[in-house]
Each structure stands twice: as C-alpha cells, then as structure tokens.
PDB file of N, CA and C in Angstrom:
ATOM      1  N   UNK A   1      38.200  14.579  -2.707  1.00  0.00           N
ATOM      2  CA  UNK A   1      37.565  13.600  -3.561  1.00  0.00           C
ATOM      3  C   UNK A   1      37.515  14.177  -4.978  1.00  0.00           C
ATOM      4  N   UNK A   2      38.252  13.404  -5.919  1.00  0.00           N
ATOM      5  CA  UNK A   2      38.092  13.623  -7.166  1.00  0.00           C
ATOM      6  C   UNK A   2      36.489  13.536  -8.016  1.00  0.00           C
ATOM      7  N   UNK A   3      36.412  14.690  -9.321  1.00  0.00           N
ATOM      8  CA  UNK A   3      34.948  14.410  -9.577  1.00  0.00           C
ATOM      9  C   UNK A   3      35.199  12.644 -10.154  1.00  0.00           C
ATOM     10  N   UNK A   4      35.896  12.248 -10.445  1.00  0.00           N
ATOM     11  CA  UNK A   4      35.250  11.148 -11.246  1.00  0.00           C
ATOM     12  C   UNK A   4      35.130   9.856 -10.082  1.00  0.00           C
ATOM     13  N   UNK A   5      35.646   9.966  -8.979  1.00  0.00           N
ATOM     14  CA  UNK A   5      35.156   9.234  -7.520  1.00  0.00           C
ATOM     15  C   UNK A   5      33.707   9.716  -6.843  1.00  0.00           C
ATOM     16  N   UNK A   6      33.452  10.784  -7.164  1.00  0.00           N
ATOM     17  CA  UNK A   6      32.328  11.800  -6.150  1.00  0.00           C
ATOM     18  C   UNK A   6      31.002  10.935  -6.583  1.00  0.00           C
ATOM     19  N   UNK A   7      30.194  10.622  -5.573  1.00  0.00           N
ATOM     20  CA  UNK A   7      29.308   9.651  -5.882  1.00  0.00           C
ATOM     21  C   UNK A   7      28.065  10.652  -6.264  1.00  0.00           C
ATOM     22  N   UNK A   8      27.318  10.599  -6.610  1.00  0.00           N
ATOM     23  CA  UNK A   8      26.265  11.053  -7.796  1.00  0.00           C
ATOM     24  C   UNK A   8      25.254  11.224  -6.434  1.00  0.00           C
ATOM     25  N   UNK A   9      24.886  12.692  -6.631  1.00  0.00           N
ATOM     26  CA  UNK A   9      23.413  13.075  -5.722  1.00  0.00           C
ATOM     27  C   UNK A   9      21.925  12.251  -6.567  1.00  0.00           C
ATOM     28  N   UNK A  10      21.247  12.257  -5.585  1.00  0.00           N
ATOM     29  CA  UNK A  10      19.914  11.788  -6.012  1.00  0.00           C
ATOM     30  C   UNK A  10      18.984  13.136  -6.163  1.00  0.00           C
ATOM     31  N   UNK A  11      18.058  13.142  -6.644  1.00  0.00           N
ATOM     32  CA  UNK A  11      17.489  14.142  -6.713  1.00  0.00           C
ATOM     33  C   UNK A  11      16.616  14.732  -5.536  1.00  0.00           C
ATOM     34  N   UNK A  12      16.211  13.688  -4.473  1.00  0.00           N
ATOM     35  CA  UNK A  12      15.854  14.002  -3.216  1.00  0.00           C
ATOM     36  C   UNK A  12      17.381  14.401  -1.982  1.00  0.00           C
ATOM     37  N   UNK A  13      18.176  14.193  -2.387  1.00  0.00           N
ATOM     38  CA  UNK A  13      19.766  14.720  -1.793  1.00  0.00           C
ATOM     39  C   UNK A  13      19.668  15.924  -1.772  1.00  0.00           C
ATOM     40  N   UNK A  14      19.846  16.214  -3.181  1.00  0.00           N
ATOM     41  CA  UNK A  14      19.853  17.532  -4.331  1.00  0.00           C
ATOM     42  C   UNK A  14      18.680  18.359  -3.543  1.00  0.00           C
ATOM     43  N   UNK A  15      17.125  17.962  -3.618  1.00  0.00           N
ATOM     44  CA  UNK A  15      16.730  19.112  -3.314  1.00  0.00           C
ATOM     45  C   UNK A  15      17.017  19.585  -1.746  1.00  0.00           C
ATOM     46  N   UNK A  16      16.982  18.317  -1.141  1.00  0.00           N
ATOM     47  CA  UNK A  16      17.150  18.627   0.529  1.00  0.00           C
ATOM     48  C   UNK A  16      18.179  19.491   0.847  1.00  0.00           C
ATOM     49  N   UNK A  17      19.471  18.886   0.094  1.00  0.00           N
ATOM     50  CA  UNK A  17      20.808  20.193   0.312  1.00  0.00           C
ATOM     51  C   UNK A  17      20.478  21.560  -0.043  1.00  0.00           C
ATOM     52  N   UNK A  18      19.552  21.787  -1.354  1.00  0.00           N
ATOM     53  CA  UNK A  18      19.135  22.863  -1.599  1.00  0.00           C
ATOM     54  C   UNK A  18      18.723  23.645  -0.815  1.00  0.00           C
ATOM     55  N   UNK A  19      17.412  23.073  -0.511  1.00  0.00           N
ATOM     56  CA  UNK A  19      16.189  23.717   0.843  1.00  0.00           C
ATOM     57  C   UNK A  19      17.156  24.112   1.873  1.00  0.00           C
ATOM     58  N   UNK A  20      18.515  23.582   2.370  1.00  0.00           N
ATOM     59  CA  UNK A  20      18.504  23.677   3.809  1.00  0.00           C
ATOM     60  C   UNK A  20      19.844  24.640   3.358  1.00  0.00           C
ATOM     61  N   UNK A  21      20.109  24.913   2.143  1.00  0.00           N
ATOM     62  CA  UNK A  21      21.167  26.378   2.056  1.00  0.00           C
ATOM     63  C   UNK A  21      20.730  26.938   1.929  1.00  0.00           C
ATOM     64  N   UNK A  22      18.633  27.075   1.454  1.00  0.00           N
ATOM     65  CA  UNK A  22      18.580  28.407   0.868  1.00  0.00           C
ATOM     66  C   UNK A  22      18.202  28.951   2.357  1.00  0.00           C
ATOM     67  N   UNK A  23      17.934  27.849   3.555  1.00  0.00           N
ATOM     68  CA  UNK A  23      17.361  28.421   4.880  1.00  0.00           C
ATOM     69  C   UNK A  23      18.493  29.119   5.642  1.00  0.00           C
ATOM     70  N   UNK A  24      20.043  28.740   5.040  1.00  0.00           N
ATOM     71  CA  UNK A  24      20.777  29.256   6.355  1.00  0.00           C
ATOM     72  C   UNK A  24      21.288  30.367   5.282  1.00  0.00           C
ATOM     73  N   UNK A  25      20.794  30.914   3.969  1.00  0.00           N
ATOM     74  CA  UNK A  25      21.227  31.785   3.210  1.00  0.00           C
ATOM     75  C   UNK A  25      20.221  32.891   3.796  1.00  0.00           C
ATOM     76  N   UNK A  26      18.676  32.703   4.197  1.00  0.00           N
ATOM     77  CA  UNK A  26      17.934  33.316   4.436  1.00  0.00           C
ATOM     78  C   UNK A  26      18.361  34.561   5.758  1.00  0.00           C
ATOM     79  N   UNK A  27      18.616  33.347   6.458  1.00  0.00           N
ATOM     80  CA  UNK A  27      19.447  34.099   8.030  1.00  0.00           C
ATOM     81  C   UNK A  27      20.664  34.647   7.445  1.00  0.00           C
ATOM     82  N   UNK A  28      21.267  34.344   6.871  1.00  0.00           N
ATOM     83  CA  UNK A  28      22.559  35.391   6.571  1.00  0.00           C
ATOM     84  C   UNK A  28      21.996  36.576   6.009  1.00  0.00           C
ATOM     85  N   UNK A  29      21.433  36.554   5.558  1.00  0.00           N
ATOM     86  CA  UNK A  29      20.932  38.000   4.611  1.00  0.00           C
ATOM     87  C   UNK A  29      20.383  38.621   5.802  1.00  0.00           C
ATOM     88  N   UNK A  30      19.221  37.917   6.245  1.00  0.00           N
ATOM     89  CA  UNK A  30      18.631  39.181   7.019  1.00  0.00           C
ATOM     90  C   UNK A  30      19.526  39.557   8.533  1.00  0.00           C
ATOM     91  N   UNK A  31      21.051  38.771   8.697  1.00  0.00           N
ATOM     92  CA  UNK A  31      21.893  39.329   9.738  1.00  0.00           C
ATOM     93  C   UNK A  31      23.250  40.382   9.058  1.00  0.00           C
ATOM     94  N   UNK A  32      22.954  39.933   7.541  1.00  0.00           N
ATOM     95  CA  UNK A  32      23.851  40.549   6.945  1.00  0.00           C
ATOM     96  C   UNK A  32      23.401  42.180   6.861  1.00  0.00           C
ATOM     97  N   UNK A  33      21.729  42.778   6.562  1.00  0.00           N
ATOM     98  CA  UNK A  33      21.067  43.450   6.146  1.00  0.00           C
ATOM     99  C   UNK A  33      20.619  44.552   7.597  1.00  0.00           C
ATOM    100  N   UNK A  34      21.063  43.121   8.714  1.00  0.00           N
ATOM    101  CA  UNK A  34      20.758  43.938   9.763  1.00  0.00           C
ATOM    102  C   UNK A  34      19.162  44.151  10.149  1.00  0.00           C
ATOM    103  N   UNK A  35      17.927  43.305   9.760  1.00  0.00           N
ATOM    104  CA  UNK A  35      16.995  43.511  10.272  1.00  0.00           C
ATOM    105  C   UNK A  35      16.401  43.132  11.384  1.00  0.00           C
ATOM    106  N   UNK A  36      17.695  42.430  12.213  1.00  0.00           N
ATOM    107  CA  UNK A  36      17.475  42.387  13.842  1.00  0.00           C
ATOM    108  C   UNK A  36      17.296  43.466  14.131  1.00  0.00           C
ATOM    109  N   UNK A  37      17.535  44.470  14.049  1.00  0.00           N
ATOM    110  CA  UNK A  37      18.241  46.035  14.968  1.00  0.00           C
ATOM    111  C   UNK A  37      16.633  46.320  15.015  1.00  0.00           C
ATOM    112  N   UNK A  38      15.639  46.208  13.937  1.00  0.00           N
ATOM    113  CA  UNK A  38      14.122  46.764  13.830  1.00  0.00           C
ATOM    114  C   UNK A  38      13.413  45.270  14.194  1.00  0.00           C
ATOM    115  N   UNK A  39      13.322  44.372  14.709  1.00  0.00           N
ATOM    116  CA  UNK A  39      12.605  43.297  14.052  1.00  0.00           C
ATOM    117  C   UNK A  39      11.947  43.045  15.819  1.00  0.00           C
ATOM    118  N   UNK A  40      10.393  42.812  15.474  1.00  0.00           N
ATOM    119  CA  UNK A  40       9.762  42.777  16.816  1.00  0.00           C
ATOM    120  C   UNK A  40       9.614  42.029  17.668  1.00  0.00           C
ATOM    121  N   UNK A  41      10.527  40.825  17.343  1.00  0.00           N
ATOM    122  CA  UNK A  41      10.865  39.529  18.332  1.00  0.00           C
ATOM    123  C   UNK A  41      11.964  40.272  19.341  1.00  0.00           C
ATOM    124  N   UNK A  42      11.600  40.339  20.362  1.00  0.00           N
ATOM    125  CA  UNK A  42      13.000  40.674  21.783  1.00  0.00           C
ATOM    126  C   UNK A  42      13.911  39.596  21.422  1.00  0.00           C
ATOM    127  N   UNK A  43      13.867  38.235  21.136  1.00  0.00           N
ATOM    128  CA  UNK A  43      15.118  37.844  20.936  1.00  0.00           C
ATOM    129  C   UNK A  43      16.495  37.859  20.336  1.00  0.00           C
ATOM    130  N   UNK A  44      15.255  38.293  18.798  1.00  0.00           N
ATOM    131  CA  UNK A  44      16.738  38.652  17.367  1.00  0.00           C
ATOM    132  C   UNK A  44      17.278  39.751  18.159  1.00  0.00           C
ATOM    133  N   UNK A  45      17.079  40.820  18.595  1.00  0.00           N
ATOM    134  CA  UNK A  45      17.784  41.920  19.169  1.00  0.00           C
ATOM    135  C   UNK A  45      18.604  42.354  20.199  1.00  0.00           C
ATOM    136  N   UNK A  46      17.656  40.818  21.047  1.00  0.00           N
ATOM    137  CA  UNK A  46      18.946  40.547  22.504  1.00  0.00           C
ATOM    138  C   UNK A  46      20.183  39.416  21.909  1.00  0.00           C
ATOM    139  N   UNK A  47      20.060  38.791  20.670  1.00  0.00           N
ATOM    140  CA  UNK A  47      21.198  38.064  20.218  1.00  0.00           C
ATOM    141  C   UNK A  47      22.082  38.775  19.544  1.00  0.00           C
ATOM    142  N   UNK A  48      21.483  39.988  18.496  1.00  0.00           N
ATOM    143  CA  UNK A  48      21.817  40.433  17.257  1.00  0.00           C
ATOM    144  C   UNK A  48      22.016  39.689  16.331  1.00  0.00           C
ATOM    145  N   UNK A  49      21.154  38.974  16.189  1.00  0.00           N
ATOM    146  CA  UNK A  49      21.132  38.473  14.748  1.00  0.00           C
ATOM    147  C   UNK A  49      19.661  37.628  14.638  1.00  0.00           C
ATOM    148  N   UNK A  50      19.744  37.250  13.699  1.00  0.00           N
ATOM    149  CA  UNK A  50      18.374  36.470  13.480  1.00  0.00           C
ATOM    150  C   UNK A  50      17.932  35.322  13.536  1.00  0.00           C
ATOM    151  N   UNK A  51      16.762  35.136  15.062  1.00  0.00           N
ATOM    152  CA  UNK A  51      16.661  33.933  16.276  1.00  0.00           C
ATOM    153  C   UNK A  51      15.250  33.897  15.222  1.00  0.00           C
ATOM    154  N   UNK A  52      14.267  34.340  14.945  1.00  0.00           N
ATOM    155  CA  UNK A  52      13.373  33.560  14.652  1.00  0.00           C
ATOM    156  C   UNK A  52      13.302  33.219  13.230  1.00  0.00           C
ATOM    157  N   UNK A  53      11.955  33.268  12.177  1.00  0.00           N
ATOM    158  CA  UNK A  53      11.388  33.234  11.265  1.00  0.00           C
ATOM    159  C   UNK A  53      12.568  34.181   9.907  1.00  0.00           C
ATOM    160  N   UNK A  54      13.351  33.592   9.616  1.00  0.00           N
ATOM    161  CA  UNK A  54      13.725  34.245   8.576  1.00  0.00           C
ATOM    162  C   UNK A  54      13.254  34.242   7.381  1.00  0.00           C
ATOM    163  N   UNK A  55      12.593  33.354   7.161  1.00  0.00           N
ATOM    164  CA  UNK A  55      11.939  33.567   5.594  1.00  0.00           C
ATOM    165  C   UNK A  55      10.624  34.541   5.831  1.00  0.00           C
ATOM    166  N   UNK A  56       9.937  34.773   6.994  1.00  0.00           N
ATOM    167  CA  UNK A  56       8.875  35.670   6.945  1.00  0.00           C
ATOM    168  C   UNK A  56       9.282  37.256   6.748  1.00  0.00           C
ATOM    169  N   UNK A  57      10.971  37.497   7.801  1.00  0.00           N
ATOM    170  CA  UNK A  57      11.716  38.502   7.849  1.00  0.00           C
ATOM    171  C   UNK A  57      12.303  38.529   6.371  1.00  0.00           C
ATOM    172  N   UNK A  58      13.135  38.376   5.979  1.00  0.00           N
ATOM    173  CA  UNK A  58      13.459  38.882   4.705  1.00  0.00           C
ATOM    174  C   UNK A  58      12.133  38.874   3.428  1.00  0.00           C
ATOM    175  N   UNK A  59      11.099  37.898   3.595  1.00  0.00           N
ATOM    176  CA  UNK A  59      10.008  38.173   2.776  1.00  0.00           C
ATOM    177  C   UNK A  59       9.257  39.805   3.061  1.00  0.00           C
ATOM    178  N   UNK A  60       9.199  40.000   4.301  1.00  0.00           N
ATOM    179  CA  UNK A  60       8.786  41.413   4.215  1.00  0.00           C
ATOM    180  C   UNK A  60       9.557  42.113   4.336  1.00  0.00           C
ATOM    181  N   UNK A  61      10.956  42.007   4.542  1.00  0.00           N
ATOM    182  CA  UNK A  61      12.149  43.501   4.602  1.00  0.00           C
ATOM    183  C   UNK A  61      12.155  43.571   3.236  1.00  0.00           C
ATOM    184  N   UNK A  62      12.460  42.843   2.271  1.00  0.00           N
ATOM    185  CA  UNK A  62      14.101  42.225   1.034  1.00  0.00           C
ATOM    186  C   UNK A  62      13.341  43.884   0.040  1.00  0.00           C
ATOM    187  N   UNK A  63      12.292  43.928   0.024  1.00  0.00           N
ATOM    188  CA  UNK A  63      11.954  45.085  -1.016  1.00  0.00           C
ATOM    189  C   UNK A  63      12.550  46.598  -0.537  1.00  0.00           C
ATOM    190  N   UNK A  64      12.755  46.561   1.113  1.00  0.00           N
ATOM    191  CA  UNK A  64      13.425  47.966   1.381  1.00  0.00           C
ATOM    192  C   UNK A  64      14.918  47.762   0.858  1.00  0.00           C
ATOM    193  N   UNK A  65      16.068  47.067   0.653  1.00  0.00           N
ATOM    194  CA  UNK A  65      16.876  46.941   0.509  1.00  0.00           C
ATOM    195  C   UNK A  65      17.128  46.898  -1.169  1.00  0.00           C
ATOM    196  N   UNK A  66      17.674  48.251  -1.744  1.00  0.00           N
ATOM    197  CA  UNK A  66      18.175  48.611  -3.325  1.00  0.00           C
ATOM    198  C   UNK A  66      19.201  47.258  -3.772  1.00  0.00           C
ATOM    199  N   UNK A  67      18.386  47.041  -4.764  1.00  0.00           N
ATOM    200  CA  UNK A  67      19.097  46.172  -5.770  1.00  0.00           C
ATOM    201  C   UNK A  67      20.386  45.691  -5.960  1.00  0.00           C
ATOM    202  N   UNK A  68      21.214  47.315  -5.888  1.00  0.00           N
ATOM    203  CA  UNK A  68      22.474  47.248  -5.735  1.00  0.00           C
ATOM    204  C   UNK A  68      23.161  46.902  -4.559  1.00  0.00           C
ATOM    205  N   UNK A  69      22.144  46.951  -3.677  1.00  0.00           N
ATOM    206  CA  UNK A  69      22.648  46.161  -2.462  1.00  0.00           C
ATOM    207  C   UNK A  69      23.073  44.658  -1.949  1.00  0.00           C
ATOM    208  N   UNK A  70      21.801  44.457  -2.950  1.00  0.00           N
ATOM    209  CA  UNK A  70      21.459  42.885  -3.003  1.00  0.00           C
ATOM    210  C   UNK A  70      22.450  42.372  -3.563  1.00  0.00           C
ATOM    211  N   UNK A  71      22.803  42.950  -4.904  1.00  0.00           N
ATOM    212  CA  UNK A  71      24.478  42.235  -5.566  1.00  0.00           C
ATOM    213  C   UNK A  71      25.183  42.258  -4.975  1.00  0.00           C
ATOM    214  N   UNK A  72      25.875  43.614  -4.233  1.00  0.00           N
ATOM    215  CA  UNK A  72      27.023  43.385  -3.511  1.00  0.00           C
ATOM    216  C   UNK A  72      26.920  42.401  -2.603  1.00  0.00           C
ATOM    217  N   UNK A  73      25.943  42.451  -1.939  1.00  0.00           N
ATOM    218  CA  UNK A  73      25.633  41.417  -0.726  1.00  0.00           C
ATOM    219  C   UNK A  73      25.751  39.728  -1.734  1.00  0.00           C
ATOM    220  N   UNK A  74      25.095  39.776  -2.201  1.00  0.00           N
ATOM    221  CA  UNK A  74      25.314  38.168  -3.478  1.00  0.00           C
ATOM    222  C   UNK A  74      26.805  38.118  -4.017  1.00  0.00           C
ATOM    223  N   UNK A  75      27.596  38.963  -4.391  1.00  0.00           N
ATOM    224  CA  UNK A  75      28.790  38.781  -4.687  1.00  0.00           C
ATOM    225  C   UNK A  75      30.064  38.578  -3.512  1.00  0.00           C
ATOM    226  N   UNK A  76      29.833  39.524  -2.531  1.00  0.00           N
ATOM    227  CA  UNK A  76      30.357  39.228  -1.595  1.00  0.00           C
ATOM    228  C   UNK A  76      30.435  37.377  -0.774  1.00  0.00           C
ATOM    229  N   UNK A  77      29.126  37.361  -0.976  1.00  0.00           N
ATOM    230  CA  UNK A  77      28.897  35.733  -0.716  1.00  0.00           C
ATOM    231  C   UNK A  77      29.662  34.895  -1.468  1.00  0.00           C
ATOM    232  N   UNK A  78      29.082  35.136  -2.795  1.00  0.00           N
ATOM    233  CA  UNK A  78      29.822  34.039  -3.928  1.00  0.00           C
ATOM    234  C   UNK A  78      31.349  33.875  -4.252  1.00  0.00           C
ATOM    235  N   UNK A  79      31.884  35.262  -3.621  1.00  0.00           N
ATOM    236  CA  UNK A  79      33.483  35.374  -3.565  1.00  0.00           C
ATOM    237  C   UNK A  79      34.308  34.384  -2.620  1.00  0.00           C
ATOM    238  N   UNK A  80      33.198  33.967  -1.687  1.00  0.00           N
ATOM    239  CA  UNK A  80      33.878  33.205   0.112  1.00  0.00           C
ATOM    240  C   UNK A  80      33.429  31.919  -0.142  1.00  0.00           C
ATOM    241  N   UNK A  81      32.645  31.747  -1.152  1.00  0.00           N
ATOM    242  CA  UNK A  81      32.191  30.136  -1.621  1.00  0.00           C
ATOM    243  C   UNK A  81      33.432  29.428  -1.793  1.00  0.00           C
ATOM    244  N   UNK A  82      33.449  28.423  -1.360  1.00  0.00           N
ATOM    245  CA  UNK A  82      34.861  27.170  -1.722  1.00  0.00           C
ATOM    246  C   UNK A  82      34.717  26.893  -2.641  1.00  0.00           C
ATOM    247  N   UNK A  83      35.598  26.733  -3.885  1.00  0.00           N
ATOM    248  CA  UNK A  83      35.777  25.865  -5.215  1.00  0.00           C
ATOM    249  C   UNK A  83      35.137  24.322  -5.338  1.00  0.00           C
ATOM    250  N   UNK A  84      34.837  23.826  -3.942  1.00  0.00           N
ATOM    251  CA  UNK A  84      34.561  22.503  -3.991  1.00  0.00           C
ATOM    252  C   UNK A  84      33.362  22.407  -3.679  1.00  0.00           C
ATOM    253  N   UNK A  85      32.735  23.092  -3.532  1.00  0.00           N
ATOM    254  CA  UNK A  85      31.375  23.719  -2.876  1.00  0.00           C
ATOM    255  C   UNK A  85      30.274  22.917  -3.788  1.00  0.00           C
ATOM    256  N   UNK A  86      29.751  21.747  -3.065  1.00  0.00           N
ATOM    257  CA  UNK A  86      28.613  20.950  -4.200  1.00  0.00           C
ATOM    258  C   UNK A  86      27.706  21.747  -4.987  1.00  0.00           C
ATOM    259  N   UNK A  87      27.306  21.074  -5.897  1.00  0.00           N
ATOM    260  CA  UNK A  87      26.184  21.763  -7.220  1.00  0.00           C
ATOM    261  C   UNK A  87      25.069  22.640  -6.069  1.00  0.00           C
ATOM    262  N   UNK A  88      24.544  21.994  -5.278  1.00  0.00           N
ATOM    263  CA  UNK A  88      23.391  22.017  -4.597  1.00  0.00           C
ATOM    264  C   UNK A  88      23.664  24.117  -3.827  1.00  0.00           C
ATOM    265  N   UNK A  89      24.652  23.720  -2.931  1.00  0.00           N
ATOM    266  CA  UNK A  89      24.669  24.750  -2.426  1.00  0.00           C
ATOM    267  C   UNK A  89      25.139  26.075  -3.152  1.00  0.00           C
ATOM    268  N   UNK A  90      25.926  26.190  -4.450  1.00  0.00           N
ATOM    269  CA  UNK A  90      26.513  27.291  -5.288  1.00  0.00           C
ATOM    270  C   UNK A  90      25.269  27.313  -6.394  1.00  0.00           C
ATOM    271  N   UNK A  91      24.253  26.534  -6.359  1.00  0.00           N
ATOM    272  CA  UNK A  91      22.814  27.179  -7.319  1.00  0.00           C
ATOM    273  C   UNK A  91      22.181  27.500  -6.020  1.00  0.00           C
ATOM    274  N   UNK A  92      22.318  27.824  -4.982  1.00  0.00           N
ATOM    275  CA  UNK A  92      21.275  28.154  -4.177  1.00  0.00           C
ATOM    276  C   UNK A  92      21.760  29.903  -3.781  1.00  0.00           C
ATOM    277  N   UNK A  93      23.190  29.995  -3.781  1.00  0.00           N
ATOM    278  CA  UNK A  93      24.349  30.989  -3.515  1.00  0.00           C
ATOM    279  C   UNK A  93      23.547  31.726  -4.518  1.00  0.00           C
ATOM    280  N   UNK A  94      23.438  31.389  -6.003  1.00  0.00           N
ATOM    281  CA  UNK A  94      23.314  31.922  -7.277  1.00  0.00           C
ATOM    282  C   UNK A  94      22.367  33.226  -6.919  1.00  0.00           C
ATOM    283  N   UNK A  95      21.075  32.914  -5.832  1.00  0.00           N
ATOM    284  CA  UNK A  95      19.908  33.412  -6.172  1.00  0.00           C
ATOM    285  C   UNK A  95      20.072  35.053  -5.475  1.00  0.00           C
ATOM    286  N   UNK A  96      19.724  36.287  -5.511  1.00  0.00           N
ATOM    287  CA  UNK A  96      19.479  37.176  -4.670  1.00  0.00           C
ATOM    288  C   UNK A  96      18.759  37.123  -3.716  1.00  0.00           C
ATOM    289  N   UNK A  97      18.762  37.977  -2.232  1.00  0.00           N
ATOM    290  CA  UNK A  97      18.058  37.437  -1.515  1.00  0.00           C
ATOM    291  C   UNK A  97      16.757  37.443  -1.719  1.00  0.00           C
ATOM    292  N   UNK A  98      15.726  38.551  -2.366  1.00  0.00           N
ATOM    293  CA  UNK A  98      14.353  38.239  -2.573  1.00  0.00           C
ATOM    294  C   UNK A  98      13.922  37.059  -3.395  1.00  0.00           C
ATOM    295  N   UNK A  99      14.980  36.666  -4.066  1.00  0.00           N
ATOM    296  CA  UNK A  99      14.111  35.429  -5.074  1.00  0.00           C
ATOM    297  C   UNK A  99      14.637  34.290  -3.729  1.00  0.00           C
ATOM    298  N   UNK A 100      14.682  33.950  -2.312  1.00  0.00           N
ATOM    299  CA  UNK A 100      15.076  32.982  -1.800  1.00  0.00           C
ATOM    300  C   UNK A 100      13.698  33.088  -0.821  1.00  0.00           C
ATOM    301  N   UNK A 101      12.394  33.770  -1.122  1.00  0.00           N
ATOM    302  CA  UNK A 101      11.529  33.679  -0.480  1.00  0.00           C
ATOM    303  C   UNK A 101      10.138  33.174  -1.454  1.00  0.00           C
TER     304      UNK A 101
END
C-alpha cells in the first residue's frame, strides 16, 4: 500500500498500536536480557522465556543492565524493523527498555 492510499490512523488506533508494541517490546527485552534464568515464577524458567508480568520484570531488572547494553539491545531491534513498519510501532521501537516501564 502506497503512502498516499494508506488510510490515516485515529488517535485511539495510534495509541492502542502503541500500548500493545510497547507490551510485546517489554517481553522481548526481558527474554532478550535473559531474566527468566533468575525470575521467581517456575513458569518463565520451565518455558525460558517470559510467561508472566513483564512490565513488573523489566521495571525491577532494566537498572541492572549497563546502558550500553540497552543500545545494543535497541539497535539490534531497530536494525530487523521493516521499512514499512507503521508510525505507531517504530516510535515505540525508538524507546530503551527502561523508559518502556
């Protein structure tokens, strides 16, 4: 779909697409970061990856994890983003993981 066909988000679109990348951005980080391997739910650890609460998990990990981590981890992301990738989800990509809590 060409932009000048692409039909125009609403601003309740917009934020909903937002909210629901920054939730599956949340779980990537903290499976990317690996805080299943420590995390005190038996499930994240019998799945390896992260089954419950991710915004509570990366709200209390994201400060052990160096800065420079966080970029690579944010750039790495933003490199695998599609070119076609709506407004909504590449400003949500934008953020590091502590500012997504």
């Amino acid at each position: 779909m060409s932009k000048q066909t692409a039909k125009q988000q609403t601003p309740g679109e917009y934020a909903a697409r937002f909210a629901a990348e920054k939730a599956a951005l949340r779980r990537h980080y903290c499976e990317v970061f690996g805080f299943w391997r420590s995390c005190a739910l038996k499930r994240c650890r019998k799945a390896r990856g992260c089954s419950g609460d991710a915004e509570a998990c990366l709200k209390r990990r994201a400060q052990e994890i160096p800065r420079e981590v966080q970029w690579e981890a944010r750039r790495h992301l933003l490199a695998a983003t599609p070119a076609d990738a709506a407004p909504a989800e590449r400003n949500a990509r934008e953020l590091l993981p502590g500012a997504l809590v």
